[in-house]
C-alpha atoms as a PDB file:
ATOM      1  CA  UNK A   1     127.379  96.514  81.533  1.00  0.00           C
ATOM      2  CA  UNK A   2     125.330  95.219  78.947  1.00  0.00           C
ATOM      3  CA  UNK A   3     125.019  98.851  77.142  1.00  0.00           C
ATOM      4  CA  UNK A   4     126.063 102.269  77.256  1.00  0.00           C
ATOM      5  CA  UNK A   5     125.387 103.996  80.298  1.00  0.00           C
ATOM      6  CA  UNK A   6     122.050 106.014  80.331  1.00  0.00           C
ATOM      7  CA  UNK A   7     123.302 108.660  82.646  1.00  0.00           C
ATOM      8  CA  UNK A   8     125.826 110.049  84.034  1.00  0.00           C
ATOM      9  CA  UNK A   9     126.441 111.602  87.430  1.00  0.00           C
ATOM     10  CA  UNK A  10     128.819 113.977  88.262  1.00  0.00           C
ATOM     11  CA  UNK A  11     128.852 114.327  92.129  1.00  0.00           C
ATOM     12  CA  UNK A  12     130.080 117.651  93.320  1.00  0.00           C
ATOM     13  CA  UNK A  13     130.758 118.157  97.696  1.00  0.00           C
ATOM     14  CA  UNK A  14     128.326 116.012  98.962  1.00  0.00           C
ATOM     15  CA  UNK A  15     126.685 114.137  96.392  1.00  0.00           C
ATOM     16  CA  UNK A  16     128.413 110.791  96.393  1.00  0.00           C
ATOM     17  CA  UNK A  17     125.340 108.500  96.442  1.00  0.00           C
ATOM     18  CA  UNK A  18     121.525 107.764  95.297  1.00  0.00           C
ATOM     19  CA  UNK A  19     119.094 106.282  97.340  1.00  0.00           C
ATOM     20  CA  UNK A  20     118.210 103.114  94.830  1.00  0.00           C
ATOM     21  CA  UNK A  21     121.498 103.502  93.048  1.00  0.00           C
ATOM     22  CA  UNK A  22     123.277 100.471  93.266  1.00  0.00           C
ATOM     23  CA  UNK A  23     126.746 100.552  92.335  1.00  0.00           C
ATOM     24  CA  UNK A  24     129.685  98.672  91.872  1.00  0.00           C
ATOM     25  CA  UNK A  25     133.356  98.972  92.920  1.00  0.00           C
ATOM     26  CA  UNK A  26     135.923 102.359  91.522  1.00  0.00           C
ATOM     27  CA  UNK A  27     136.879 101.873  87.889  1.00  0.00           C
ATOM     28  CA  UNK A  28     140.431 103.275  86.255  1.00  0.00           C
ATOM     29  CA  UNK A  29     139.227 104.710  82.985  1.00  0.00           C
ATOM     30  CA  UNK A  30     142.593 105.688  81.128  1.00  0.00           C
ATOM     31  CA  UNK A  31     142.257 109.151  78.994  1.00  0.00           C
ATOM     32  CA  UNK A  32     144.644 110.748  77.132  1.00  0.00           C
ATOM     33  CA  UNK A  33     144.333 113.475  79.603  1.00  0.00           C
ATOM     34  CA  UNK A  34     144.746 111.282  82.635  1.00  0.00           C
ATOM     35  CA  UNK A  35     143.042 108.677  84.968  1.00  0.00           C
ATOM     36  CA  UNK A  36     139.398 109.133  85.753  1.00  0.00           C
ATOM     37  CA  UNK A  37     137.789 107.193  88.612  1.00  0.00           C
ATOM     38  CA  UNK A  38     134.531 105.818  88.059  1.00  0.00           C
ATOM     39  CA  UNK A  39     131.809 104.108  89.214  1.00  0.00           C
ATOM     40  CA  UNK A  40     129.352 101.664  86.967  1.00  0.00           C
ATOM     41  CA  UNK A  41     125.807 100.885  88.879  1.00  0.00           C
ATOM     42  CA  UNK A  42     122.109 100.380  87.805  1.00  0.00           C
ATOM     43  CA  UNK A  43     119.315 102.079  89.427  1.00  0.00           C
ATOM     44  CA  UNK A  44     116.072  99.839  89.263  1.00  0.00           C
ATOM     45  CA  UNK A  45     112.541 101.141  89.492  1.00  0.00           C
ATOM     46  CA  UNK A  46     109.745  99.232  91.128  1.00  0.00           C
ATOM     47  CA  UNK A  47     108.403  97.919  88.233  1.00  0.00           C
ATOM     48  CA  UNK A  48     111.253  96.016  87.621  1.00  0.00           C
ATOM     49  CA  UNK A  49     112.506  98.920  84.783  1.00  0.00           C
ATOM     50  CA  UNK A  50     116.085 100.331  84.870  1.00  0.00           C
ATOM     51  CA  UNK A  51     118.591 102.757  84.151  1.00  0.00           C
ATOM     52  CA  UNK A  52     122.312 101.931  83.529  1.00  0.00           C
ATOM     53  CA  UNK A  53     124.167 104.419  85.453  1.00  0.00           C
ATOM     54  CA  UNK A  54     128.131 105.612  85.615  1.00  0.00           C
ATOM     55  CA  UNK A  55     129.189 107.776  88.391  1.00  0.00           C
ATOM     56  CA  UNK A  56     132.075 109.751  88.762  1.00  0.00           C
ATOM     57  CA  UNK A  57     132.713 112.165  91.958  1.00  0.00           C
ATOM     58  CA  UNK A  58     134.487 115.275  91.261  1.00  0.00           C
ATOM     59  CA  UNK A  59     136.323 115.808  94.310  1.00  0.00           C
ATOM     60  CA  UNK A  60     137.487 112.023  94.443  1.00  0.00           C
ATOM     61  CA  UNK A  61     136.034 109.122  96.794  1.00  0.00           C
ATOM     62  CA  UNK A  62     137.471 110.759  99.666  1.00  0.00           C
ATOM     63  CA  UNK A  63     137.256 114.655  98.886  1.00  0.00           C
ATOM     64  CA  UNK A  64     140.925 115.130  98.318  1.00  0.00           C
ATOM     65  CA  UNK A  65     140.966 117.318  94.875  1.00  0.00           C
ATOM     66  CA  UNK A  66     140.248 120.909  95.183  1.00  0.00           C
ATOM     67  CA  UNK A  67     138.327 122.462  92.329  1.00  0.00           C
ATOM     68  CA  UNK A  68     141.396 124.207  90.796  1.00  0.00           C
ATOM     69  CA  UNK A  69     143.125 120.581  90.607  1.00  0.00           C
ATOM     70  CA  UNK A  70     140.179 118.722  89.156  1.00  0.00           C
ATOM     71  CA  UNK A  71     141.296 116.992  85.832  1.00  0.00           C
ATOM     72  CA  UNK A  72     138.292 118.218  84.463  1.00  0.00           C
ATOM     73  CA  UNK A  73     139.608 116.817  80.731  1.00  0.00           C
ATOM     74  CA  UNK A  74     139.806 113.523  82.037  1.00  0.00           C
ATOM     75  CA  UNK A  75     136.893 113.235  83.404  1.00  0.00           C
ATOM     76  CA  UNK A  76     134.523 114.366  80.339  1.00  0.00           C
ATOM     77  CA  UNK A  77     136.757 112.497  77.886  1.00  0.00           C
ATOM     78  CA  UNK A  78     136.223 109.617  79.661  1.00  0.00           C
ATOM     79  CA  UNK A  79     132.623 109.688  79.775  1.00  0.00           C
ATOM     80  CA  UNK A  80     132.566 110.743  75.919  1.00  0.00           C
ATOM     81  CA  UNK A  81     134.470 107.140  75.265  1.00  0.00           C
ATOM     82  CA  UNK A  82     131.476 105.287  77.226  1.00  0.00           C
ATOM     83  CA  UNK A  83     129.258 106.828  75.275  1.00  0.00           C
ATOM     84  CA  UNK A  84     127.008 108.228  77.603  1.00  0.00           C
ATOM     85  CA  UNK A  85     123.498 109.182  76.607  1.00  0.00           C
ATOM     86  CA  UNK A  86     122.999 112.264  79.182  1.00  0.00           C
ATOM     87  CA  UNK A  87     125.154 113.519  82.117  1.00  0.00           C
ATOM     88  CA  UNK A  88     123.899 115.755  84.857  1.00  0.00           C
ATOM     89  CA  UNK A  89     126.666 117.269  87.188  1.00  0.00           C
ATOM     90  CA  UNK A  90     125.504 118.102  90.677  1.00  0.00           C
ATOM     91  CA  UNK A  91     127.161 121.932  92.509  1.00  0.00           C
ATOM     92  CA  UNK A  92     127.310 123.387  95.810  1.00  0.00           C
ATOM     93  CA  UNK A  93     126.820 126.931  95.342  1.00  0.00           C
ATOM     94  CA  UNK A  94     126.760 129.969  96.991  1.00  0.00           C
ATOM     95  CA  UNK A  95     123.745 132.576  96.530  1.00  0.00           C
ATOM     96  CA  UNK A  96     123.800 136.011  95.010  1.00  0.00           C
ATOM     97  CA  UNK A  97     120.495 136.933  95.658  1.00  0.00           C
ATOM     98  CA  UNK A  98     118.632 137.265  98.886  1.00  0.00           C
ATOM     99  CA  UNK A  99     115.672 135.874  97.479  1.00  0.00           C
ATOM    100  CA  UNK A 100     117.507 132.337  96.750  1.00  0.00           C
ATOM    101  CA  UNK A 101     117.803 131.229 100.016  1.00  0.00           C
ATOM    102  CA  UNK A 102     119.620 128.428 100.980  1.00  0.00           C
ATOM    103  CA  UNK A 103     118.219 124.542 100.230  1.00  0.00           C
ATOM    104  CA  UNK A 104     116.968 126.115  96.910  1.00  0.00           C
ATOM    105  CA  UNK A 105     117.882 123.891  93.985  1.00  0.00           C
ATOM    106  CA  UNK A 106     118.918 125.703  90.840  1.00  0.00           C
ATOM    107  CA  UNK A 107     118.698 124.090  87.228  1.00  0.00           C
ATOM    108  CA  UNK A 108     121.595 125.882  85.324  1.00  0.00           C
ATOM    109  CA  UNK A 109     120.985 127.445  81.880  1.00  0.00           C
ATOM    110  CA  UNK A 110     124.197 130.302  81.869  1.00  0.00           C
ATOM    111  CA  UNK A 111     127.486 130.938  83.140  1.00  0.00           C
ATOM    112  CA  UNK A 112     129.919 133.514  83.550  1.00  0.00           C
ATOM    113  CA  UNK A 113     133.483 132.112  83.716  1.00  0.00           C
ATOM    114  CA  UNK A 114     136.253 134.257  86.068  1.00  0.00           C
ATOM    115  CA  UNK A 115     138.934 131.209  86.095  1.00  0.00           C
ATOM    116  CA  UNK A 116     142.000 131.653  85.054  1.00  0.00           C
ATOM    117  CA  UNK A 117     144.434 128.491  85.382  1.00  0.00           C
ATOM    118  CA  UNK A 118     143.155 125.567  84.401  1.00  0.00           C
ATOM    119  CA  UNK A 119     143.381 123.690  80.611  1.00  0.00           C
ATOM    120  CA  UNK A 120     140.054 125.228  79.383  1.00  0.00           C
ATOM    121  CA  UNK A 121     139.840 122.769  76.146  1.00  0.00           C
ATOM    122  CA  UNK A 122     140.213 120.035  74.114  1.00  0.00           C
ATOM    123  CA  UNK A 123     141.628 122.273  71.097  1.00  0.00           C
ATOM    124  CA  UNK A 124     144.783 122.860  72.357  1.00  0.00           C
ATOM    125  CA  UNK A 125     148.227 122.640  70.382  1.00  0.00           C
ATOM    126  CA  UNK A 126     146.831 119.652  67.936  1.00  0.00           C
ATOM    127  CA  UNK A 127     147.105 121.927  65.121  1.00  0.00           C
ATOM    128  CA  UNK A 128     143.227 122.299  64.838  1.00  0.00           C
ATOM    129  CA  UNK A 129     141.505 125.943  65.346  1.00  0.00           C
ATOM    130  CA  UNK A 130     137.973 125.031  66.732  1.00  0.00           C
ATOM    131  CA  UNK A 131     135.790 127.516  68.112  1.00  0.00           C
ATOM    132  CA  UNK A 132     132.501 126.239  69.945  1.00  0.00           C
ATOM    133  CA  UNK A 133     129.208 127.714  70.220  1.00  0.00           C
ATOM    134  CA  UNK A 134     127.892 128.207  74.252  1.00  0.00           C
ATOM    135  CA  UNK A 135     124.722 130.331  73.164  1.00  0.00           C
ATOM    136  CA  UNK A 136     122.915 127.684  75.127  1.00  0.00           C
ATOM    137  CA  UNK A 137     125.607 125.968  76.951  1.00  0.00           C
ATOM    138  CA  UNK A 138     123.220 123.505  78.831  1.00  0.00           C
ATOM    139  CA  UNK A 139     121.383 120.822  76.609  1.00  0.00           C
ATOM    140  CA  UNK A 140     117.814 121.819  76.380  1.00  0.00           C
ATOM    141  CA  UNK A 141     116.593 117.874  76.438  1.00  0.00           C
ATOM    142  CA  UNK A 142     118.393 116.904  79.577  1.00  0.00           C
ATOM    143  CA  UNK A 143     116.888 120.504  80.858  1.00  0.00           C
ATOM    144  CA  UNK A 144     113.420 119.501  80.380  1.00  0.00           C
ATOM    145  CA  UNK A 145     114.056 115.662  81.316  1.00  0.00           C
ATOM    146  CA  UNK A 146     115.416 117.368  84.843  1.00  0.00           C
ATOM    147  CA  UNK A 147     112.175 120.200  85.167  1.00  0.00           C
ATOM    148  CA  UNK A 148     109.529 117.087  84.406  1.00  0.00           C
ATOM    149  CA  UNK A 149     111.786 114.616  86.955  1.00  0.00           C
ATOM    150  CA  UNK A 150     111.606 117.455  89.791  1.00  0.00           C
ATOM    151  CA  UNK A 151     107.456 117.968  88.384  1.00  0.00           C
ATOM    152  CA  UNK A 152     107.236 113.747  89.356  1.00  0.00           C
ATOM    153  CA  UNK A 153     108.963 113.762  92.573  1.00  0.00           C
ATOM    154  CA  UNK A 154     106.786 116.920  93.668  1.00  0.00           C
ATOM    155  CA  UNK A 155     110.643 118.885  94.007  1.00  0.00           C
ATOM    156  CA  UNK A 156     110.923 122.722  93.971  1.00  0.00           C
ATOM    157  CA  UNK A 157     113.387 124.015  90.932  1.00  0.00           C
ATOM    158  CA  UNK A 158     114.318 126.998  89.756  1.00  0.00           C
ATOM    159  CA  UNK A 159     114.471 126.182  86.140  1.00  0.00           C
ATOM    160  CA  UNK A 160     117.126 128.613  85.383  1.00  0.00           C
ATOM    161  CA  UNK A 161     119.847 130.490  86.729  1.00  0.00           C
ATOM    162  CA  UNK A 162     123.623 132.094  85.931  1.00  0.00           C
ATOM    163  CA  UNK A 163     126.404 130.278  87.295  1.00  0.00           C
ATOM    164  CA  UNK A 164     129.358 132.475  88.048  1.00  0.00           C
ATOM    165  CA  UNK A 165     132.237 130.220  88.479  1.00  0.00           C
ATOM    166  CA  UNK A 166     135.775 131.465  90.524  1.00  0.00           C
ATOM    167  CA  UNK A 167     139.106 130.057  90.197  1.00  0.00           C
ATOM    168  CA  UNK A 168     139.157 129.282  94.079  1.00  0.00           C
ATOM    169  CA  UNK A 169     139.765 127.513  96.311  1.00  0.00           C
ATOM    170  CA  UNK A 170     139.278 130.637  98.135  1.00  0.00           C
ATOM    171  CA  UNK A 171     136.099 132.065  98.698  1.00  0.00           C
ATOM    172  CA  UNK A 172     134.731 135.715  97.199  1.00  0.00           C
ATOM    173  CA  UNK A 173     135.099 138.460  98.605  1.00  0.00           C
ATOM    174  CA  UNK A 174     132.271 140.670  99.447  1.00  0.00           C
ATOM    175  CA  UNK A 175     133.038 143.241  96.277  1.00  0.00           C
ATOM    176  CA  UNK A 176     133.165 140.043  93.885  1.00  0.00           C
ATOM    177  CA  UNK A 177     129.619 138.885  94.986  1.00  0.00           C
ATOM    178  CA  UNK A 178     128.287 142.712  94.930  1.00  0.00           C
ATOM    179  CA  UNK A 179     130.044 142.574  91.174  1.00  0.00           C
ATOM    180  CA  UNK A 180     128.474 139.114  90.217  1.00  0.00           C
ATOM    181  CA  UNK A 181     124.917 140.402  90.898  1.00  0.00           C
ATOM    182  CA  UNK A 182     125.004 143.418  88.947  1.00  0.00           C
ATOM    183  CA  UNK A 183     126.309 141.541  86.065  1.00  0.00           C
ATOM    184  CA  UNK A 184     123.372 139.173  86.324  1.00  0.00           C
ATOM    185  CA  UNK A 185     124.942 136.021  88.352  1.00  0.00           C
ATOM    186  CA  UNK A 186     122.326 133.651  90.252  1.00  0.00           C
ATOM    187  CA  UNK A 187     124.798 131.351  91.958  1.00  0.00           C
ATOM    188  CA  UNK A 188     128.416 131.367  92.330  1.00  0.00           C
ATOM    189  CA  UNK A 189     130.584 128.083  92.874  1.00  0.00           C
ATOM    190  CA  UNK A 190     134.030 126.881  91.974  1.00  0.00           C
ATOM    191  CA  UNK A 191     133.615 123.391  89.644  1.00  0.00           C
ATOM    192  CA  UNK A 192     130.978 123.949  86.817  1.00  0.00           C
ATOM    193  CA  UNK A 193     133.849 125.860  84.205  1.00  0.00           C
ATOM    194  CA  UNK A 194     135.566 124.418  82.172  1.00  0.00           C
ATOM    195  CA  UNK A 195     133.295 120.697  82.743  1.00  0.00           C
ATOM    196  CA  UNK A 196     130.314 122.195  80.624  1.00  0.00           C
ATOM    197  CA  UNK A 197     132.677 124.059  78.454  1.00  0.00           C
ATOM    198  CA  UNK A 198     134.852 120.453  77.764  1.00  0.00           C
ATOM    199  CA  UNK A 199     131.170 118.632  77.941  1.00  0.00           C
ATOM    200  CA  UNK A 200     129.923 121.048  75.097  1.00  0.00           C
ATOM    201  CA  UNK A 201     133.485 120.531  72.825  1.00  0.00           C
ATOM    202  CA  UNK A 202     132.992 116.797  73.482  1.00  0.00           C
ATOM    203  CA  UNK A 203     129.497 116.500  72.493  1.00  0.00           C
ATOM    204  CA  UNK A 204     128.017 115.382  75.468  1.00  0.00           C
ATOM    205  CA  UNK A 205     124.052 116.161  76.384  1.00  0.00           C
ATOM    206  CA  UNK A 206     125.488 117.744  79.628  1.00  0.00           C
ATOM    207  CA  UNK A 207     123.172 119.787  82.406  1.00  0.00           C
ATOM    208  CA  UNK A 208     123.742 121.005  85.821  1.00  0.00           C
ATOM    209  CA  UNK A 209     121.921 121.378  88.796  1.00  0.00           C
ATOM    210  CA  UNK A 210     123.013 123.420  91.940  1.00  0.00           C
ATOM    211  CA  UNK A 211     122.191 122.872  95.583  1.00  0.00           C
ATOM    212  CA  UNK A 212     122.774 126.287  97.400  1.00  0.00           C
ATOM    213  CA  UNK A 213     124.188 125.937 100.818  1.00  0.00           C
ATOM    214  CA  UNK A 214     124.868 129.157 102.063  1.00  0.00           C
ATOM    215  CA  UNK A 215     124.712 133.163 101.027  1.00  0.00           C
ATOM    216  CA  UNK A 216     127.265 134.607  99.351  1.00  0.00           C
ATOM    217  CA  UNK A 217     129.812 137.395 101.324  1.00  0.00           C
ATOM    218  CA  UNK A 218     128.283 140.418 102.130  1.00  0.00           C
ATOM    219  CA  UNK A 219     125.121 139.083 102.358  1.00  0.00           C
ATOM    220  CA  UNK A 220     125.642 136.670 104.922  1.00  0.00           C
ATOM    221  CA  UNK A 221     125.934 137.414 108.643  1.00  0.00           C
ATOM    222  CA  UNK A 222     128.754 135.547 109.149  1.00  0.00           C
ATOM    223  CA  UNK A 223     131.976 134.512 107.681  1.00  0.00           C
ATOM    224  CA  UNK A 224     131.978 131.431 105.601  1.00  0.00           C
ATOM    225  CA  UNK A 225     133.668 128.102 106.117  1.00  0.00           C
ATOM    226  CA  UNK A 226     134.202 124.584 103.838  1.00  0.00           C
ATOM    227  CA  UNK A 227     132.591 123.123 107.079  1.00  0.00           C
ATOM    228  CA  UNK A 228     129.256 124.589 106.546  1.00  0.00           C
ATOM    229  CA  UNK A 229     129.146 124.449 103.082  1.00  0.00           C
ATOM    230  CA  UNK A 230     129.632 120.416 103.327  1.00  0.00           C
ATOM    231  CA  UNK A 231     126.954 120.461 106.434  1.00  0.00           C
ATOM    232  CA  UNK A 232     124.385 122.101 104.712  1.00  0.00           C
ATOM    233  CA  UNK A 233     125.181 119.730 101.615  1.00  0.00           C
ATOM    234  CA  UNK A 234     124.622 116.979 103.623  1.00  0.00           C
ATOM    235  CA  UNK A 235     121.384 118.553 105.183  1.00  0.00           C
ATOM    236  CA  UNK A 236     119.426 119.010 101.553  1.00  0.00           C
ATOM    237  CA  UNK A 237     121.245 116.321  99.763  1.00  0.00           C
ATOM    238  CA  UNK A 238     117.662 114.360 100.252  1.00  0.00           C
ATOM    239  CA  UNK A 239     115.589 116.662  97.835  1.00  0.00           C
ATOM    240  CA  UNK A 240     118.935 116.130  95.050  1.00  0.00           C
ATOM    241  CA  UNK A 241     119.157 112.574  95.526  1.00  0.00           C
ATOM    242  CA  UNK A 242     115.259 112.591  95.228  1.00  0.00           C
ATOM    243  CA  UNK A 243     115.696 114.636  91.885  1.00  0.00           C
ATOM    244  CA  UNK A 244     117.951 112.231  90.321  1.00  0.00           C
ATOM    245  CA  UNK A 245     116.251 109.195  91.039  1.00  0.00           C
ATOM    246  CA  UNK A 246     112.993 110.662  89.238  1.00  0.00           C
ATOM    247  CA  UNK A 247     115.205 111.222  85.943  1.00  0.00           C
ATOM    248  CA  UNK A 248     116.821 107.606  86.519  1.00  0.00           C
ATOM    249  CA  UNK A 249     112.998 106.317  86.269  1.00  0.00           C
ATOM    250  CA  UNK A 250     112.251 108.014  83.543  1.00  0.00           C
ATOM    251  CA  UNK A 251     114.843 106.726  81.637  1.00  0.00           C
ATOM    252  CA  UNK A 252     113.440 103.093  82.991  1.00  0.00           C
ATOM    253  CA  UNK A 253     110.623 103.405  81.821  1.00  0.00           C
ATOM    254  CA  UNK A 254     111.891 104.610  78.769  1.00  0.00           C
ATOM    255  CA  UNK A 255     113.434 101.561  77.921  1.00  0.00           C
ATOM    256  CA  UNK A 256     110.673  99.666  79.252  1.00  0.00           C
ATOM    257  CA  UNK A 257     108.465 100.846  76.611  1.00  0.00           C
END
């Protein structure tokens, strides 16, 4: 790779490849943290322009890591060492609100966190106190980059929207998604805490975008299962993959000109 990457893709359930993404065999990044897999591609516009690209799928290759086991730490510290210039992490979420139906993609601006188990930081027993601010925890650049990408590709976004986030890997129960509305949750998924927290600490230009696949508990007709959610992933993954290749051609053209 003849630079540091220009994005970075986090792939949540679903999301493991862009249409005009080319990309190259798994890479072994070694962290202090652990092993992060990656993938190093180049996405090419038709003018010739291009975007370097590093991809990195939550879940694993395969979908073998639950969200509680995600070594969320390696995976942002190794995109800090590659020096990425933005990374936008992708989400299957469930809906809190009957008028976000399902297929509706939702650019993130706030969180609520309700995990409880997983290493949270980077400031942990080094003998530093840090405390980090999260006032906006989403970078306002890569926000707008993302709104003016979906404006291109003629995409339908919902420019902001609460994430709650859930320890899992269980689903919520029908009093939890009753409670997450009234304290002003959008969407509610499993994987964006502590990545955006650990993304923010590291100093990373980090946004999210959510793809909700289903309505949460209660306001659903019928019972939820992993099944679905990957189904209806793999139903609207066009308009996402659609999404991202806009922003990778705007950052071709950037360099372009």
């Amino acid at each position: 790779m003849s630079r540091s990457p220009d994005v970075a893709i986090i792939g949540g359930t679903g999301v493991y490849d862009v249409p005009g993404l080319r990309l190259g065999d798994a890479h072994v990044h070694d962290t202090a943290y652990g092993q992060a897999l990656l993938r190093f591609g180049r996405f090419a516009d038709d003018s010739g322009s291009s975007a370097e690209v590093v991809f990195l799928a939550r879940h694993g290759t395969e979908h073998t890591i639950p969200p509680h086991r995600v070594n969320y730490r390696a995976n942002i510290a190794a995109l800090q060492d590659l020096g990425v210039g933005a990374v936008v992490a992708t989400a299957a979420v469930g809906s809190l609100r009957r008028d976000l139906p399902p297929g509706r993609l939702v650019l993130l601006d706030q969180f609520l966190d309700f995990t409880r188990c997983r290493p949270s930081t980077f400031f942990d027993g080094d003998g530093r106190v840090e405390h980090t601010d999260m006032t906006q925890p989403y970078d306002a650049t890569v926000r707008k980059l993302l709104i003016q990408a979906a404006q291109r590709a003629g995409i339908e976004l919902e420019s902001r929207g609460t994430y709650v986030c859930t320890e899992g890997p269980r689903f919520e129960t029908t009093a939890e998604v009753a409670m997450f509305a009234g304290l002003g949750g959008d969407v509610v998924g499993m994987t964006n805490v502590p990545e955006v927290v650990l993304a923010r600490e590291a100093g990373l230009s980090y946004a999210a975008v959510a793809l909700i696949t289903n309505l949460g508990a209660g306001l659903s007709p019928s019972p939820l299962t992993h099944e679905e959610v990957v189904e209806a992933m793999e139903e609207n993954a066009k308009q996402l993959a659609d999404l991202l290749a806009a922003l990778f051609c705007g950052f071709a053209r950037a360099h372009k000109e």
